[in-house]
Each structure stands twice: as C-alpha cells, then as structure tokens.
PDB file of N, CA and C in Angstrom:
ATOM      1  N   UNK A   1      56.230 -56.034  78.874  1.00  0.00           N
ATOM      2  CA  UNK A   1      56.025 -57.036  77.856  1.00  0.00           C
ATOM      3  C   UNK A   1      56.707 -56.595  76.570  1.00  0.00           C
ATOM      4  N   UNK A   2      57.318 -57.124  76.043  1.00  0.00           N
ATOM      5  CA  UNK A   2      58.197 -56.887  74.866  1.00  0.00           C
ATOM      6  C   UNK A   2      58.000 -57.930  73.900  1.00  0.00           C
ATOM      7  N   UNK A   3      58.018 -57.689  72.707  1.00  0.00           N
ATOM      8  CA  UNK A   3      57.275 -58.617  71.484  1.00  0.00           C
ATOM      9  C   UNK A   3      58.794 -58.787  71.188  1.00  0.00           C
ATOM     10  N   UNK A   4      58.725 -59.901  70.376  1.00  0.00           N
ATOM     11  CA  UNK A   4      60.033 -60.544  69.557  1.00  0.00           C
ATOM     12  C   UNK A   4      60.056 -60.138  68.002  1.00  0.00           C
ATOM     13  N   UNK A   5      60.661 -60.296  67.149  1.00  0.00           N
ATOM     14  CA  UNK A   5      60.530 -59.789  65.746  1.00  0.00           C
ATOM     15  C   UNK A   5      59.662 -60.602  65.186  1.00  0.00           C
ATOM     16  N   UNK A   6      59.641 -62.167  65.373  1.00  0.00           N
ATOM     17  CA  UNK A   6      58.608 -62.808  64.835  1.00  0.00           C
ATOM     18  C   UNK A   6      57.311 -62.156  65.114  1.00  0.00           C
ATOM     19  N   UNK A   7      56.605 -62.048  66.031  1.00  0.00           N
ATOM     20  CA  UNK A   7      55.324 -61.508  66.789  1.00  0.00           C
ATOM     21  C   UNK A   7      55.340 -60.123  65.999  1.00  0.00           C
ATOM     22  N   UNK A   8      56.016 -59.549  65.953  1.00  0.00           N
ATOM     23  CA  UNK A   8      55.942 -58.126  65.179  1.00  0.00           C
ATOM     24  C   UNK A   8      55.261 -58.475  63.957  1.00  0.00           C
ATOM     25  N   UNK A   9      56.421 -59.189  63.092  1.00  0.00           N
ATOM     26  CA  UNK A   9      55.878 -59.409  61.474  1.00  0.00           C
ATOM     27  C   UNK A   9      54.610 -60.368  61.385  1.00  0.00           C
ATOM     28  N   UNK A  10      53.884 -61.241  62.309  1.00  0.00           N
ATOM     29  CA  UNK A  10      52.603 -61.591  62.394  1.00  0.00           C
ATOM     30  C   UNK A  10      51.632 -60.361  62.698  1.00  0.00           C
ATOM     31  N   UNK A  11      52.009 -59.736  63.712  1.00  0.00           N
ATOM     32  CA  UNK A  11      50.879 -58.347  63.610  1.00  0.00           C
ATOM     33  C   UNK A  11      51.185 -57.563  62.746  1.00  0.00           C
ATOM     34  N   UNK A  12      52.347 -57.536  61.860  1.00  0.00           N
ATOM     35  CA  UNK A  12      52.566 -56.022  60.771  1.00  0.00           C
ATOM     36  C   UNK A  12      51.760 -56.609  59.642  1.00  0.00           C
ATOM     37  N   UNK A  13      52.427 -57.669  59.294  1.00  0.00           N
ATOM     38  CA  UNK A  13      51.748 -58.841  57.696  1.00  0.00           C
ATOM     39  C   UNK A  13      50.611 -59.450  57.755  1.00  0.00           C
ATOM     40  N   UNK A  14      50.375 -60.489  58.982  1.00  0.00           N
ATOM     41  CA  UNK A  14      49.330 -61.010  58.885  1.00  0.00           C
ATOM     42  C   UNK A  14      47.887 -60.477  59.116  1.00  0.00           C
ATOM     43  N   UNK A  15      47.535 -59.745  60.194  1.00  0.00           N
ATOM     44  CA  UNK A  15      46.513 -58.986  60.712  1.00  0.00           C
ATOM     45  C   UNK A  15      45.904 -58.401  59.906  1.00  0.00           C
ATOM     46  N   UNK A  16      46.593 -57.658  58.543  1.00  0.00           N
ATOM     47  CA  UNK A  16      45.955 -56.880  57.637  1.00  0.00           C
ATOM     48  C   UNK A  16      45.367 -57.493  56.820  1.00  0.00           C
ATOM     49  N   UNK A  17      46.325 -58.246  56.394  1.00  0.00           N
ATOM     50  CA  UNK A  17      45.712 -59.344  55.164  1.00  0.00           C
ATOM     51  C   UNK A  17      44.781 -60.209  55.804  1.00  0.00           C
ATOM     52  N   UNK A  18      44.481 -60.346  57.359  1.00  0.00           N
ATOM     53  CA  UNK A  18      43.036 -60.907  57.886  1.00  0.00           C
ATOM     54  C   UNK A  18      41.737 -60.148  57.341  1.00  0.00           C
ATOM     55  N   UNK A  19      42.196 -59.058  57.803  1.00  0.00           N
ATOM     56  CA  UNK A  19      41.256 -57.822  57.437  1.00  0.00           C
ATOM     57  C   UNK A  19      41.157 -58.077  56.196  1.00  0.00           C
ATOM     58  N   UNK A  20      41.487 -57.696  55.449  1.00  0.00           N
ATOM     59  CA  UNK A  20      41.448 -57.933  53.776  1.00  0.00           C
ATOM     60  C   UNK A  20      40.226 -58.983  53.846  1.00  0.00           C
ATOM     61  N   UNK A  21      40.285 -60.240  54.234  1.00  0.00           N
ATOM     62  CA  UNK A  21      40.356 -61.504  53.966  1.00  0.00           C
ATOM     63  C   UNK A  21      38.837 -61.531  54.094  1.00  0.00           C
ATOM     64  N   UNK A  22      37.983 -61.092  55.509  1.00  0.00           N
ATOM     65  CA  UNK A  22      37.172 -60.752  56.131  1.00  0.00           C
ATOM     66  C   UNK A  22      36.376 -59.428  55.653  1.00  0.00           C
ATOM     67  N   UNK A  23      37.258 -58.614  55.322  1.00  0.00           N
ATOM     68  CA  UNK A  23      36.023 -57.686  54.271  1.00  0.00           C
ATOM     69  C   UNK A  23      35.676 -58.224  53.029  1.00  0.00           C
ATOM     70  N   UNK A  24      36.531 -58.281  52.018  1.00  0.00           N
ATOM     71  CA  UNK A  24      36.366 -58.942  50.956  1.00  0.00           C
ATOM     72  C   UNK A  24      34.655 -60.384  51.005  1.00  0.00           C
ATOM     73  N   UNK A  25      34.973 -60.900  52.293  1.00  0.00           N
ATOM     74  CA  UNK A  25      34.089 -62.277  52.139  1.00  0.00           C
ATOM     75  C   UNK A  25      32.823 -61.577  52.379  1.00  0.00           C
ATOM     76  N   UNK A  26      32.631 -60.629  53.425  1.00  0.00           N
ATOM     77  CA  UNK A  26      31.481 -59.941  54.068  1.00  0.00           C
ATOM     78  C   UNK A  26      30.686 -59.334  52.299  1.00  0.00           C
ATOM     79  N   UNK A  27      31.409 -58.069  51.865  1.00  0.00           N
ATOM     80  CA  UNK A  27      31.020 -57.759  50.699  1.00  0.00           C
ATOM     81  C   UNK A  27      30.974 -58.587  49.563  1.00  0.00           C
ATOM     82  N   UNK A  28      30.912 -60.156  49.769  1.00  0.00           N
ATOM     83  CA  UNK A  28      30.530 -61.116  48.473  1.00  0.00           C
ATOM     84  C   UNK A  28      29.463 -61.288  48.729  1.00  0.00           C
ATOM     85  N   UNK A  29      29.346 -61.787  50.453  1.00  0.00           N
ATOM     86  CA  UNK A  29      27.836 -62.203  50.838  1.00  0.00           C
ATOM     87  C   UNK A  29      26.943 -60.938  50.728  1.00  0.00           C
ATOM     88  N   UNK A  30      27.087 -59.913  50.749  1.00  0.00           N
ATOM     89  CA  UNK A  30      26.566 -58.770  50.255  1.00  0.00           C
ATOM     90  C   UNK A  30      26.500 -58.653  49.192  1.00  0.00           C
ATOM     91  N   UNK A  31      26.565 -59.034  48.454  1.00  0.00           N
ATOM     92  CA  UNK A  31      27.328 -58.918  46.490  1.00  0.00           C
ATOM     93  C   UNK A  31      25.919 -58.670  45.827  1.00  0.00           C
ATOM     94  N   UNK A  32      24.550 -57.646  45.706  1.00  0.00           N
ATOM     95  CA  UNK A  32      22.896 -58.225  44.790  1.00  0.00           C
ATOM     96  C   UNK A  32      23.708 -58.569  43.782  1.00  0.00           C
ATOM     97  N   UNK A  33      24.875 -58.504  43.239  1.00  0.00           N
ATOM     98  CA  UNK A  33      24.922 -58.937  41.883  1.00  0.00           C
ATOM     99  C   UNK A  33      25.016 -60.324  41.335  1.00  0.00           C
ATOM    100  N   UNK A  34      25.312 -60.826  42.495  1.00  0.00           N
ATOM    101  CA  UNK A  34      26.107 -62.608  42.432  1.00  0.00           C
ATOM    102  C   UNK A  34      24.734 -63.103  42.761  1.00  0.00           C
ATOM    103  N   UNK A  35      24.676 -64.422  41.982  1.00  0.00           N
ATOM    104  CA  UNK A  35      23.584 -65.276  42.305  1.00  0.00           C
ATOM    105  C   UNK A  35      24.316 -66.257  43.395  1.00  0.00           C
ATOM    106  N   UNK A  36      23.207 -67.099  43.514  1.00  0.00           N
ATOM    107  CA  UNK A  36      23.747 -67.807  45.766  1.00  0.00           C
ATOM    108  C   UNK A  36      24.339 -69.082  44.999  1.00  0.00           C
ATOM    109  N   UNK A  37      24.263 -69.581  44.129  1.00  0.00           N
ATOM    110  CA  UNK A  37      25.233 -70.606  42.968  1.00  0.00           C
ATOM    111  C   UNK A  37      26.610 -69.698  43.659  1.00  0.00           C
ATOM    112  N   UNK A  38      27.100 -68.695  43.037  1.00  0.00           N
ATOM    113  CA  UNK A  38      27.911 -67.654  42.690  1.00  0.00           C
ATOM    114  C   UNK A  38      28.988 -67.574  44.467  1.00  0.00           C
ATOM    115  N   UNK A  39      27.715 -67.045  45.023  1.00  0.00           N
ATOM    116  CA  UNK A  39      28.530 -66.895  46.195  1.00  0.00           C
ATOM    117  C   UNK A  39      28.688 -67.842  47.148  1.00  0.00           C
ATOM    118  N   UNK A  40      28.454 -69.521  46.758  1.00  0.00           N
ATOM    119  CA  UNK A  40      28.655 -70.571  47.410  1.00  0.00           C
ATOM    120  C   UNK A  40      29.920 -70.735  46.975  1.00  0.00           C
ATOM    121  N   UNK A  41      29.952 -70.748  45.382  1.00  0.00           N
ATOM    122  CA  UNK A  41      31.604 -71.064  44.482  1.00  0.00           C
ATOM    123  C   UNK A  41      32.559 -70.144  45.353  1.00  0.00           C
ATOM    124  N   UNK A  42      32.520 -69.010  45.651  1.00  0.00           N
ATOM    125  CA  UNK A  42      33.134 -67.746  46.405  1.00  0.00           C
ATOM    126  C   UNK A  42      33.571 -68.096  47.373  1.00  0.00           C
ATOM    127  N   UNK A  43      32.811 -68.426  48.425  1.00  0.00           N
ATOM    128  CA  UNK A  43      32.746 -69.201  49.749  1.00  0.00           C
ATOM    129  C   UNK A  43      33.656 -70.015  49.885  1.00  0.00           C
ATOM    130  N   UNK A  44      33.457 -70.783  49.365  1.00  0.00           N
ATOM    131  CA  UNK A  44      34.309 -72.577  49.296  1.00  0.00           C
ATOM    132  C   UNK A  44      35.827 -71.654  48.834  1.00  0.00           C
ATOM    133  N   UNK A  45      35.721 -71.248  47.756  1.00  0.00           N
ATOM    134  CA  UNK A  45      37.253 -71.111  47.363  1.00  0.00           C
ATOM    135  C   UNK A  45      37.876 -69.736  48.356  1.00  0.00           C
ATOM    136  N   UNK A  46      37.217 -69.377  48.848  1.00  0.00           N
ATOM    137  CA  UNK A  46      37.706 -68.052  50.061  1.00  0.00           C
ATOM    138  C   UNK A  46      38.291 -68.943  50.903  1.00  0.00           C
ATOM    139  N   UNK A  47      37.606 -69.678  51.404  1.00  0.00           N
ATOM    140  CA  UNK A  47      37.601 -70.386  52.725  1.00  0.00           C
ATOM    141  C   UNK A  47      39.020 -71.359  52.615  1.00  0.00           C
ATOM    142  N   UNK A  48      39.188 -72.205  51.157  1.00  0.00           N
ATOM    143  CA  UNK A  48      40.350 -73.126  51.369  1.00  0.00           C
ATOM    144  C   UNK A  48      41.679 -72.381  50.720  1.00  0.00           C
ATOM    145  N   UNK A  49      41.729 -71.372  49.767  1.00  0.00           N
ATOM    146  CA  UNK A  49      42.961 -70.396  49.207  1.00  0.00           C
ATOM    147  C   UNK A  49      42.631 -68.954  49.759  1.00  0.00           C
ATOM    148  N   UNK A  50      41.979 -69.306  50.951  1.00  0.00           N
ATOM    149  CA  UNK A  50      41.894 -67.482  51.732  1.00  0.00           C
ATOM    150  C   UNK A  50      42.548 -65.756  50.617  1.00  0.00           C
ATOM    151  N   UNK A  51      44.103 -65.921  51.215  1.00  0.00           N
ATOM    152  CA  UNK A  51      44.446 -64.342  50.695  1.00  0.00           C
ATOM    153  C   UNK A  51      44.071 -64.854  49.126  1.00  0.00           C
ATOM    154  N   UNK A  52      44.727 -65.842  48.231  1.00  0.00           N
ATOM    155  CA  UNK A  52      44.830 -65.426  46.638  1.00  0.00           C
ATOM    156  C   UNK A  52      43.366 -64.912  46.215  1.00  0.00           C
ATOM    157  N   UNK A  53      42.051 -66.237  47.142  1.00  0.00           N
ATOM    158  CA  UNK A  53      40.958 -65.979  46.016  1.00  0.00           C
ATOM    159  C   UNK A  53      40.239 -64.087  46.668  1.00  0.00           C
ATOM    160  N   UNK A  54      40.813 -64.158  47.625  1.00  0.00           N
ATOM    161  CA  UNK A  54      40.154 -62.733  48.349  1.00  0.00           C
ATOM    162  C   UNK A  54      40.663 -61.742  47.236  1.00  0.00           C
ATOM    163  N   UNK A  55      42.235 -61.833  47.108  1.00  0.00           N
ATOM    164  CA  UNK A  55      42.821 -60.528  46.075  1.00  0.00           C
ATOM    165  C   UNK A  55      42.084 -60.815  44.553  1.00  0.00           C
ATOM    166  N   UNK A  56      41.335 -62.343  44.183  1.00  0.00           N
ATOM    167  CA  UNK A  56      41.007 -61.935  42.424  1.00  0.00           C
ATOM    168  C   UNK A  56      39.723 -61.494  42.484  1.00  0.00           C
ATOM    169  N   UNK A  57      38.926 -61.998  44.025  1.00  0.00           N
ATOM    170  CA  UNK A  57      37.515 -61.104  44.127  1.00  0.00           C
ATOM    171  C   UNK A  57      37.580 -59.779  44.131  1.00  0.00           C
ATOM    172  N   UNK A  58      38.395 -59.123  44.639  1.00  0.00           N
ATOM    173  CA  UNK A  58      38.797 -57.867  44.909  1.00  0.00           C
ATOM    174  C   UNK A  58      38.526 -57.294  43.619  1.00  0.00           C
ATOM    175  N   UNK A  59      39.893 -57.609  42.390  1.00  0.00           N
ATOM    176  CA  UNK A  59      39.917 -57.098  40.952  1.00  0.00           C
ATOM    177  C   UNK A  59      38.861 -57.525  39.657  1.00  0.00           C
ATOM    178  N   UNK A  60      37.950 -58.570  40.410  1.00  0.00           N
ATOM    179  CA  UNK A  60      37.263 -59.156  39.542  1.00  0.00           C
ATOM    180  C   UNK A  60      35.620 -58.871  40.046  1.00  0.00           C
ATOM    181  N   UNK A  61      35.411 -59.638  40.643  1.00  0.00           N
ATOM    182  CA  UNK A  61      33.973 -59.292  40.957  1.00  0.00           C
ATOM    183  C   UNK A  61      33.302 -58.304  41.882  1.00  0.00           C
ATOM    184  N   UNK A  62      34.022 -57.659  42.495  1.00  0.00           N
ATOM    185  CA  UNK A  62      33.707 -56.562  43.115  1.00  0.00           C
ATOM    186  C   UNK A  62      34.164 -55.486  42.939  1.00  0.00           C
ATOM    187  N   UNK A  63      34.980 -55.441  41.454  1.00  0.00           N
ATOM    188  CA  UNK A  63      34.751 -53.996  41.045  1.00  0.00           C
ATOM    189  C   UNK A  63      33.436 -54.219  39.819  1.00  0.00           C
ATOM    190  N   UNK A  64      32.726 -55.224  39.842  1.00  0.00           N
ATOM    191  CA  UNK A  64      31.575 -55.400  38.795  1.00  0.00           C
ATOM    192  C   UNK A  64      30.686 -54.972  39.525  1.00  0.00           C
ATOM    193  N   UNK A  65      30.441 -54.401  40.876  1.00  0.00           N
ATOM    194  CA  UNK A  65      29.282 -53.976  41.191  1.00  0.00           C
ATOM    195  C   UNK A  65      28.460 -52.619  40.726  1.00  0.00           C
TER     196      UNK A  65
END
C-alpha cells in the first residue's frame, strides 16, 4: 500500500491540528473557571470556525486558568 502526496499532507497537517482541535474543546468543557453561559459561547464557535477559535482559546482562556 503506498500513500500519494495528497494522503501524506492530510495525515502530516490535518491529523494534528484534529488533535489540537479536540484537546483544546475537552479542556474548555473542563475549564472550573468558565461559567456554562461561557462554555456554550465556546462550543458553538469551536464547532463552526474549529482550528481559528481552538488557537484564540488556547492564548486566551486557557492560559487564564
């Protein structure tokens, strides 16, 4: 079985930034600091701008813990 270059750069690029995507959301719903207002707003905007709002949770509210 031999992968093509496309298939490569989906498992090199994308896969990680899944990961990213998927920790980031796990540790909001974990967040004691966020009220459930807080991590509904989180939610919704994770869910429809995935990587951007994951990278400003990252620099923003989860280094406030």
């Amino acid at each position: 079985m031999s992968l093509s270059i496309p298939e490569i750069v989906i498992i090199v690029v994308a896969v990680p930034i899944l990961i990213f995507e998927v920790s980031m959301f796990v540790d909001m719903l974990q967040n004691e600091y966020l009220s459930q207002k807080d991590k509904t707003i989180w939610a919704v905007a994770m869910l429809l701008l995935h990587p951007f709002v994951a990278i400003y949770y990252y620099f923003t509210a989860r280094r406030n813990k």
